[in-house]
N, C-alpha and C. Protein backbone atom coordinates (compact mmCIF):
# COMPACT_ATOMS: atom_id res chain seq x y z
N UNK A 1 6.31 -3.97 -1.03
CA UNK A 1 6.29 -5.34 -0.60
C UNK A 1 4.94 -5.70 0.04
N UNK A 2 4.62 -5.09 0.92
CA UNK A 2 2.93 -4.80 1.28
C UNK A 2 2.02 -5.61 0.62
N UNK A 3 2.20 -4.46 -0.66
CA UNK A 3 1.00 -4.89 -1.64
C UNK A 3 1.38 -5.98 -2.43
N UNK A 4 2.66 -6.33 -2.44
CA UNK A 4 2.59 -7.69 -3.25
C UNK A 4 2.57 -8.73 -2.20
N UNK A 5 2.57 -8.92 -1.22
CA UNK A 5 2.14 -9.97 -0.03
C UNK A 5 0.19 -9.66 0.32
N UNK A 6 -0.04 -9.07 -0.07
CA UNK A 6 -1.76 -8.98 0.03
C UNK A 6 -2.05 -9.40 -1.40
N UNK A 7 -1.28 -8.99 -2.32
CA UNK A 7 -1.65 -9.95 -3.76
C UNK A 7 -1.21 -11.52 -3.74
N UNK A 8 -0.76 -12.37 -2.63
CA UNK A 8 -0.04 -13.20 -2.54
C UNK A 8 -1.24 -14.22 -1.74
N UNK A 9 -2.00 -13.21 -0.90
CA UNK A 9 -2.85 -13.53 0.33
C UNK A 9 -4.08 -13.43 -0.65
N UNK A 10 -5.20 -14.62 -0.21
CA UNK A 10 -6.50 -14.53 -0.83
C UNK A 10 -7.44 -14.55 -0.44
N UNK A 11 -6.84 -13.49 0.63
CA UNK A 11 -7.94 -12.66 1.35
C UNK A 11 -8.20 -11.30 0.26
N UNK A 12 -7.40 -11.14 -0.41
CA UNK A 12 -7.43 -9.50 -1.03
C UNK A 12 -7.10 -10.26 -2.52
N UNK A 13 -7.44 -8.98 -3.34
CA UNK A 13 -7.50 -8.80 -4.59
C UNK A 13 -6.18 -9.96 -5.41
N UNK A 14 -6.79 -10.16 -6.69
CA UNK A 14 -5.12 -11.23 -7.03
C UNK A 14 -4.50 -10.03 -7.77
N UNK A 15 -4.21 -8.37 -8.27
CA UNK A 15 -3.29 -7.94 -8.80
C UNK A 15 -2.89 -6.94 -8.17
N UNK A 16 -1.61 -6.23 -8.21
CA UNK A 16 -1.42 -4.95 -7.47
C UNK A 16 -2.06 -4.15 -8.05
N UNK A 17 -2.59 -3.81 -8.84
CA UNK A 17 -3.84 -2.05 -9.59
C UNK A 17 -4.77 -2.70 -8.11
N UNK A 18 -5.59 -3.91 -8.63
CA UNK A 18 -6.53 -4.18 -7.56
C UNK A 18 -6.90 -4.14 -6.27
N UNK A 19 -5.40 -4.64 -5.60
CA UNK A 19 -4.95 -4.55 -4.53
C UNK A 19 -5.05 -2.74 -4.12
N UNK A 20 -3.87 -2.14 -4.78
CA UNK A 20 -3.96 -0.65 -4.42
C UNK A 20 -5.04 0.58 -4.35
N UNK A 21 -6.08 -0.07 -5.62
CA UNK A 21 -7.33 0.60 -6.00
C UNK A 21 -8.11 0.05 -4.87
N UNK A 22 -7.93 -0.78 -3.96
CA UNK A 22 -9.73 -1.57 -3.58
C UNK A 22 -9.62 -0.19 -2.19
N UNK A 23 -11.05 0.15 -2.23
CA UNK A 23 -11.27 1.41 -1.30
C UNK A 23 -12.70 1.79 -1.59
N UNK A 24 -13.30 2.68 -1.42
CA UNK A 24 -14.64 3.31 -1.53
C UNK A 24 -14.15 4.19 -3.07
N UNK A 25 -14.98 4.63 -3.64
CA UNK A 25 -14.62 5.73 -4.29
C UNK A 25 -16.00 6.61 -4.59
N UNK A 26 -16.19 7.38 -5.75
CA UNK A 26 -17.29 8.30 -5.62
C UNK A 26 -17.52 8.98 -6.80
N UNK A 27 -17.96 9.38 -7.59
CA UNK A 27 -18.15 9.47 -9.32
C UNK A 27 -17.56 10.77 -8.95
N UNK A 28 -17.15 11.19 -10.53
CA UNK A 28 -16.81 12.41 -10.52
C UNK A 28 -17.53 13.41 -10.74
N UNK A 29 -17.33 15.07 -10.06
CA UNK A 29 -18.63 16.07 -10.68
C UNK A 29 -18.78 16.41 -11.75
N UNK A 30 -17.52 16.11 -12.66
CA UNK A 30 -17.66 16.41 -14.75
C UNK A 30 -17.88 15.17 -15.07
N UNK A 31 -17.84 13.96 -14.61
CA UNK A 31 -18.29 12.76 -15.51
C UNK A 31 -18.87 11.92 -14.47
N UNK A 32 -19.90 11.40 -14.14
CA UNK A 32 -20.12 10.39 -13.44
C UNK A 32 -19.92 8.92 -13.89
N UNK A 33 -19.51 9.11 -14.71
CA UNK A 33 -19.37 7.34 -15.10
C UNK A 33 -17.85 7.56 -14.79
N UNK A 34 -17.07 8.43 -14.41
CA UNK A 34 -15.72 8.51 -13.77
C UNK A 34 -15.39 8.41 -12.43
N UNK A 35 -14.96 7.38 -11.52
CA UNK A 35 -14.87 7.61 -10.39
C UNK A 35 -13.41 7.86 -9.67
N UNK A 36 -13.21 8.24 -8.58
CA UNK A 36 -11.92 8.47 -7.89
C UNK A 36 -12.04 7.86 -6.51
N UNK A 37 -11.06 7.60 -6.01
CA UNK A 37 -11.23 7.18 -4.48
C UNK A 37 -11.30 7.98 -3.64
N UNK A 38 -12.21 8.24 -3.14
CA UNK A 38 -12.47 8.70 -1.24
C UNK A 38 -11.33 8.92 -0.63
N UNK A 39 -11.19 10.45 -0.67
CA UNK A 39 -9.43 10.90 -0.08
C UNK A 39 -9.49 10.02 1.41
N UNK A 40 -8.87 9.90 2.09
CA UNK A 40 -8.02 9.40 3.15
C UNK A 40 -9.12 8.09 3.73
N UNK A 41 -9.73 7.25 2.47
CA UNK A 41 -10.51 6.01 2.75
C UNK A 41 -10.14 4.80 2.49
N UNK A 42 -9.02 4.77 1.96
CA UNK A 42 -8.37 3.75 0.84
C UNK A 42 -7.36 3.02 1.90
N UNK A 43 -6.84 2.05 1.00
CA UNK A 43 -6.07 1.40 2.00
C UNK A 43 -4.90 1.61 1.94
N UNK A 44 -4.05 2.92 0.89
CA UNK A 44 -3.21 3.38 0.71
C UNK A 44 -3.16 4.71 0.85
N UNK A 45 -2.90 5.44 2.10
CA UNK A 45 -2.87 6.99 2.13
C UNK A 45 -1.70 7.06 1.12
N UNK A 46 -0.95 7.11 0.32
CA UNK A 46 -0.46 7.21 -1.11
C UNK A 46 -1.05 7.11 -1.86
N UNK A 47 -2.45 6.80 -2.17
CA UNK A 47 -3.16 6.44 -3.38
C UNK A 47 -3.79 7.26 -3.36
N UNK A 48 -4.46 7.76 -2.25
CA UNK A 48 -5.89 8.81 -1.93
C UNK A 48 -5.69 10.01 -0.83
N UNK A 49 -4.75 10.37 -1.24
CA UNK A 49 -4.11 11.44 -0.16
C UNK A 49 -4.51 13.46 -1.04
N UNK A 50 -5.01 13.10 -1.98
CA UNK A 50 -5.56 14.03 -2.93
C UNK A 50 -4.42 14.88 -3.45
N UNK A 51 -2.96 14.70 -3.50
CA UNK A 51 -2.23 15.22 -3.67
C UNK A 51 -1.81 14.76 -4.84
N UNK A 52 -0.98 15.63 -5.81
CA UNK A 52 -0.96 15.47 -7.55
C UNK A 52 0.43 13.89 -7.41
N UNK A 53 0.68 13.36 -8.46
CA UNK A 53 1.34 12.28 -8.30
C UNK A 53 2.81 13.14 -9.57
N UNK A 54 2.61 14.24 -9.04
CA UNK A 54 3.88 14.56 -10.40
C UNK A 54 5.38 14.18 -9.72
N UNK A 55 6.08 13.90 -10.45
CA UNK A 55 7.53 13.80 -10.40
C UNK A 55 8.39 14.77 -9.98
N UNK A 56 8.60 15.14 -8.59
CA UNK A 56 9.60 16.12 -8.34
C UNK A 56 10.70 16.05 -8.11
N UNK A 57 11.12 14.89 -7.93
CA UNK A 57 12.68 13.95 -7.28
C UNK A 57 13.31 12.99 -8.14
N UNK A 58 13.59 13.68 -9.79
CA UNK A 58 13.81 12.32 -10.53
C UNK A 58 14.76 11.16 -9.99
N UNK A 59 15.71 11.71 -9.46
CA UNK A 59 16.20 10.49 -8.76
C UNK A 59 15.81 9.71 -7.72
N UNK A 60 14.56 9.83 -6.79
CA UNK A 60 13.89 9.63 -5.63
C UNK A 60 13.04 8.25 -6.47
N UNK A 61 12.59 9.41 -8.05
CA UNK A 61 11.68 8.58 -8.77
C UNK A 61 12.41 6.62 -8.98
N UNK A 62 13.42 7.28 -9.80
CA UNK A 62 14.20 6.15 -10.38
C UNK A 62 15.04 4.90 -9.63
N UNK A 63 14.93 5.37 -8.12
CA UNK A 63 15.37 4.66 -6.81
C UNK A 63 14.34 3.93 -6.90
N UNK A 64 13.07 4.62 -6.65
CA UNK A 64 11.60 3.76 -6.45
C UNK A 64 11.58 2.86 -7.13
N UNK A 65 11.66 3.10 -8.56
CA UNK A 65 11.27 2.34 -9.77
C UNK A 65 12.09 1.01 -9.43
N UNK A 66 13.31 1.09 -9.40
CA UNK A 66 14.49 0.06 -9.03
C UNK A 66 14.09 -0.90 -7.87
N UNK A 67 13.40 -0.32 -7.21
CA UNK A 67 12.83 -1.08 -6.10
C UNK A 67 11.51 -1.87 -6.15
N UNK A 68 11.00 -1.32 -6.67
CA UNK A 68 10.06 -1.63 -7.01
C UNK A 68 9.45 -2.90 -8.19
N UNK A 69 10.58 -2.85 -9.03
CA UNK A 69 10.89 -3.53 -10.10
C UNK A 69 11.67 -4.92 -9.55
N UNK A 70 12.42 -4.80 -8.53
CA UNK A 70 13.33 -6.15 -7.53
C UNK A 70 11.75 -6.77 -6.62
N UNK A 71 10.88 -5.88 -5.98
CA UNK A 71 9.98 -6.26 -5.42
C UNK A 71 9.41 -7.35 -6.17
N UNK A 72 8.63 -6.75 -7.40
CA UNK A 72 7.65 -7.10 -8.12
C UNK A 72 8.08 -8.27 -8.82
N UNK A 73 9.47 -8.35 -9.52
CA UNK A 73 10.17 -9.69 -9.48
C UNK A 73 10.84 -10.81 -8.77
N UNK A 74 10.51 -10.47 -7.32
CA UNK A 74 11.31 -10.96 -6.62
C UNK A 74 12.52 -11.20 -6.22
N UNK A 75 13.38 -10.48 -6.73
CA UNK A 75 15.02 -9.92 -6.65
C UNK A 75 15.43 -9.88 -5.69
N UNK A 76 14.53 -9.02 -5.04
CA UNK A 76 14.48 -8.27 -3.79
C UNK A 76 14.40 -9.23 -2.45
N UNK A 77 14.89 -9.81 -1.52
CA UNK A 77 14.34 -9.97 -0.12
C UNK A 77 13.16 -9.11 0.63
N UNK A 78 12.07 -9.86 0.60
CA UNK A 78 10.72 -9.27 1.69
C UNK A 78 11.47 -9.31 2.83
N UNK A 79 11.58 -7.83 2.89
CA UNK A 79 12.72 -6.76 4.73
C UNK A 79 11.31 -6.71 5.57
N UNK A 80 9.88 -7.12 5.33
CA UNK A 80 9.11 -7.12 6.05
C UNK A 80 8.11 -8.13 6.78
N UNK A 81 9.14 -9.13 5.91
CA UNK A 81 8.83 -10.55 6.73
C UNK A 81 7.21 -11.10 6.27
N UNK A 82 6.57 -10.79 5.22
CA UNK A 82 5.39 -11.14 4.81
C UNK A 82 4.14 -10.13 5.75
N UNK A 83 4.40 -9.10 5.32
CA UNK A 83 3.71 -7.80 6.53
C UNK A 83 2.50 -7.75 5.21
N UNK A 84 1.27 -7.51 5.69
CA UNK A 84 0.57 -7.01 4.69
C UNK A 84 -0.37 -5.84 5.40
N UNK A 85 0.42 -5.63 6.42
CA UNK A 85 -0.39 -4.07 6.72
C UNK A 85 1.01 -3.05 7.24
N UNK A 86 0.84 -1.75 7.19
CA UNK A 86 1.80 -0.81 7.88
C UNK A 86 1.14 0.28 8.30
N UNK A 87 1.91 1.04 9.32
CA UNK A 87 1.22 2.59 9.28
C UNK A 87 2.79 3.20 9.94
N UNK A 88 2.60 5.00 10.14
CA UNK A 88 3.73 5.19 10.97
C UNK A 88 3.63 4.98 11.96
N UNK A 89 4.73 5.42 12.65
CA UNK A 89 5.05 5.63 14.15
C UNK A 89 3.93 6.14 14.67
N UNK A 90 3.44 7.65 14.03
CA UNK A 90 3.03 7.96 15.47
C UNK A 90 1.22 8.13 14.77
N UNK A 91 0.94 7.13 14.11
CA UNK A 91 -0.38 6.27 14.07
C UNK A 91 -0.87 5.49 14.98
N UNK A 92 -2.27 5.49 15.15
CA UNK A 92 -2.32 4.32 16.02
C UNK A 92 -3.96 3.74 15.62
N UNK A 93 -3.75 2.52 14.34
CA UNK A 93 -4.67 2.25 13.98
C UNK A 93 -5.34 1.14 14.68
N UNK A 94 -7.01 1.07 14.87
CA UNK A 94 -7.70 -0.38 15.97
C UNK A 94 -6.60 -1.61 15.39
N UNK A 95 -6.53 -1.73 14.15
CA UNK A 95 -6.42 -3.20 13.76
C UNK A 95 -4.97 -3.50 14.12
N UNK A 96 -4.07 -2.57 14.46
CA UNK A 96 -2.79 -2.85 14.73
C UNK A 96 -2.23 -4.11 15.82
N UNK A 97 -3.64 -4.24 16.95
CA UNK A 97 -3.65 -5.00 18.28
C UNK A 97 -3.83 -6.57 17.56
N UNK A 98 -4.62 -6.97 16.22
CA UNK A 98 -5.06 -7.71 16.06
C UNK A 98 -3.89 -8.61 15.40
N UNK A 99 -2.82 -7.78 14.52
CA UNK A 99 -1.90 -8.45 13.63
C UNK A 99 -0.74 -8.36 14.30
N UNK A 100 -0.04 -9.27 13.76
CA UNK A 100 1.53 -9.95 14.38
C UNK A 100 2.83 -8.76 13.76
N UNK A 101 2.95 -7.80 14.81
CA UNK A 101 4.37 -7.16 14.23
C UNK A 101 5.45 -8.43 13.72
N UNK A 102 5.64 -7.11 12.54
CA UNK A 102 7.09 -8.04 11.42
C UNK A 102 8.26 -7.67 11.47
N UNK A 103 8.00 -6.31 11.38
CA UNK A 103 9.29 -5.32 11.16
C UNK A 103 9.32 -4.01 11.59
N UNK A 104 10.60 -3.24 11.95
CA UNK A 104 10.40 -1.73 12.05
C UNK A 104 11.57 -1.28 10.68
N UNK A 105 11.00 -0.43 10.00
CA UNK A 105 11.80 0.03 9.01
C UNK A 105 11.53 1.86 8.49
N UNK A 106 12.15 2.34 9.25
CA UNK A 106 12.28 3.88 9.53
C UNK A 106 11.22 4.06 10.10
N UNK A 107 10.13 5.00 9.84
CA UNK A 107 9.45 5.34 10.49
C UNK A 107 8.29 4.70 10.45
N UNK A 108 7.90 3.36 10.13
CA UNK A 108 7.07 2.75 9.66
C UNK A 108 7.03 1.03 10.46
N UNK A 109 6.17 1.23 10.96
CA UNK A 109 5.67 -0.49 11.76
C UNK A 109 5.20 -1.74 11.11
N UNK A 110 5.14 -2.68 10.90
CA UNK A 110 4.90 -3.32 9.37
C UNK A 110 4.50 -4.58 10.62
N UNK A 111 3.11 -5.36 10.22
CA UNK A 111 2.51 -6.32 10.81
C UNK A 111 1.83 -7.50 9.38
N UNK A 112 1.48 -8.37 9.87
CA UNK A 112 1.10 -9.61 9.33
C UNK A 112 -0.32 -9.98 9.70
N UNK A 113 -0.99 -10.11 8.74
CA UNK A 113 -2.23 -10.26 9.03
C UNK A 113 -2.28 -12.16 8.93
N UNK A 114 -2.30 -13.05 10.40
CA UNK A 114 -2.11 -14.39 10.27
C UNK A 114 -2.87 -15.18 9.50
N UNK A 115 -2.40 -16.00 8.24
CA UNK A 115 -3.42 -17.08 7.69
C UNK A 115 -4.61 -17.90 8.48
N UNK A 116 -5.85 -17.79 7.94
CA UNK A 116 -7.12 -18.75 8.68
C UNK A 116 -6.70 -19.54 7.81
């Protein structure tokens, strides 16, 4: 929901690839015209956490997908109240002071970055 409320906001990118990809990144050492994102630089520690993206939970998977799929169509109720930033609990990022808490939803704090 995040990332489709920052694709919503035009302050940030208009698609979710865009949205999720926008970060630093850095060519690769077998191809330089290949780049990857800057492990833990991105604006998704899920995206750039350098860890493999394989499928170990097919049902974990297919929950996601379901959710993800209500998100992206709007099916779904935003449970985060138009949040376009999060981190966990026991994070404590500068910009957190600046944006309007939305929601608490498990272990995760979910804030609103206010329209100029």
């Amino acid at each position: 929901q995040v990332v489709m409320n920052r694709v919503a906001d035009h302050r940030y990118p208009n698609t979710p690839c865009e949205v999720i990809h926008q970060g630093p990144t850095k060519p690769s050492w077998k191809d330089p015209k290949v780049s990857f994102p800057v492990r833990h630089k991105c604006q998704f520690s899920w995206y750039c956490d350098g860890k493999a993206d394989k499928i170990t939970d097919k049902k974990a998977f297919t929950e996601a997908l379901r959710i993800a799929y209500g998100v992206a169509t709007k099916r779904l109720d935003d449970q985060v109240n138009g949040a376009t930033h999060y981190h966990a609990y026991y994070v404590k990022p500068e910009w957190a002071s600046t944006k309007t808490p939305t929601a608490i939803l498990g272990s995760h704090l979910f804030y609103r970055w206010e329209k100029q």
